[in-house]
C-alpha atoms as a PDB file:
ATOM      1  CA  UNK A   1       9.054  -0.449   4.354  1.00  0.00           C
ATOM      2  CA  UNK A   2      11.570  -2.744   2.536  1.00  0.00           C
ATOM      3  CA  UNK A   3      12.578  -6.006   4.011  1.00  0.00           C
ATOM      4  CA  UNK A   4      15.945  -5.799   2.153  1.00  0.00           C
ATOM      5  CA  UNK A   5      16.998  -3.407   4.335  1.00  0.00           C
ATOM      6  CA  UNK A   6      17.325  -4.784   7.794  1.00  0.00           C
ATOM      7  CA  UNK A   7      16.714  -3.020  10.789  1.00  0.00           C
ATOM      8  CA  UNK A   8      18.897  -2.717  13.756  1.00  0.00           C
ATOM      9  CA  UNK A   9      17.182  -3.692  16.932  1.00  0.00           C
ATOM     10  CA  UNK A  10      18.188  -0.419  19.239  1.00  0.00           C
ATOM     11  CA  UNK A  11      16.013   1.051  15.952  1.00  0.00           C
ATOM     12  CA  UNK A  12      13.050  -0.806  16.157  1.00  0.00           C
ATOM     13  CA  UNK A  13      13.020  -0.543  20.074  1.00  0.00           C
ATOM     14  CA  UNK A  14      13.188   3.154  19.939  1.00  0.00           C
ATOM     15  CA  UNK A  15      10.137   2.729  17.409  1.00  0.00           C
ATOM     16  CA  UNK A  16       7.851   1.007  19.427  1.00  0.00           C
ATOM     17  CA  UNK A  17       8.711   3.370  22.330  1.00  0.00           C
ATOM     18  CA  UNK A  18       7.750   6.335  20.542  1.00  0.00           C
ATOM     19  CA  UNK A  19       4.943   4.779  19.237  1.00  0.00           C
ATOM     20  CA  UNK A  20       3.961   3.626  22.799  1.00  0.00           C
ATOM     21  CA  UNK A  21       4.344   7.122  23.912  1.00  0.00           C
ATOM     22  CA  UNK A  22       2.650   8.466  21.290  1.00  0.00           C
ATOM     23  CA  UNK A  23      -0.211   6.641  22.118  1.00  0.00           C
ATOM     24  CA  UNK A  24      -0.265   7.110  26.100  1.00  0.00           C
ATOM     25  CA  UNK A  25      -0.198  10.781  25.114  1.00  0.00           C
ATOM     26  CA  UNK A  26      -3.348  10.423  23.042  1.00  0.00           C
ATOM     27  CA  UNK A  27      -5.037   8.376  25.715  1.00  0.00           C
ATOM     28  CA  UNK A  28      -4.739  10.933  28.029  1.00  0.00           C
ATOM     29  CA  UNK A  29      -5.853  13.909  25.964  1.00  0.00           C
ATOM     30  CA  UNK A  30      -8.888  11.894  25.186  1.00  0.00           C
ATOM     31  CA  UNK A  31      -9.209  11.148  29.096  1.00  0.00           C
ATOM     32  CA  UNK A  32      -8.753  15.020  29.503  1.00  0.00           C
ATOM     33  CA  UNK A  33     -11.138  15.605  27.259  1.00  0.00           C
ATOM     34  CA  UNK A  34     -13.760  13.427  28.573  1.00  0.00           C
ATOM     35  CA  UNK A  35     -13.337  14.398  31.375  1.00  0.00           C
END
């Protein structure tokens, strides 16, 4: 990931909500799973 190319802030948002998603997803297969 360059810093020369800078990143528009909608972008990054939409990156840390897909990450964010990503993760509640795995938390609850886990919790599934565990379960």
């Amino acid at each position: 990931m360059a810093d020369a190319i800078p990143v528009p802030f909608d972008v990054r948002l939409m990156n840390i909500i897909a990450t964010l998603m990503f993760a509640l997803v795995a938390v609850m297969l886990l919790a599934a799973g565990a379960w």
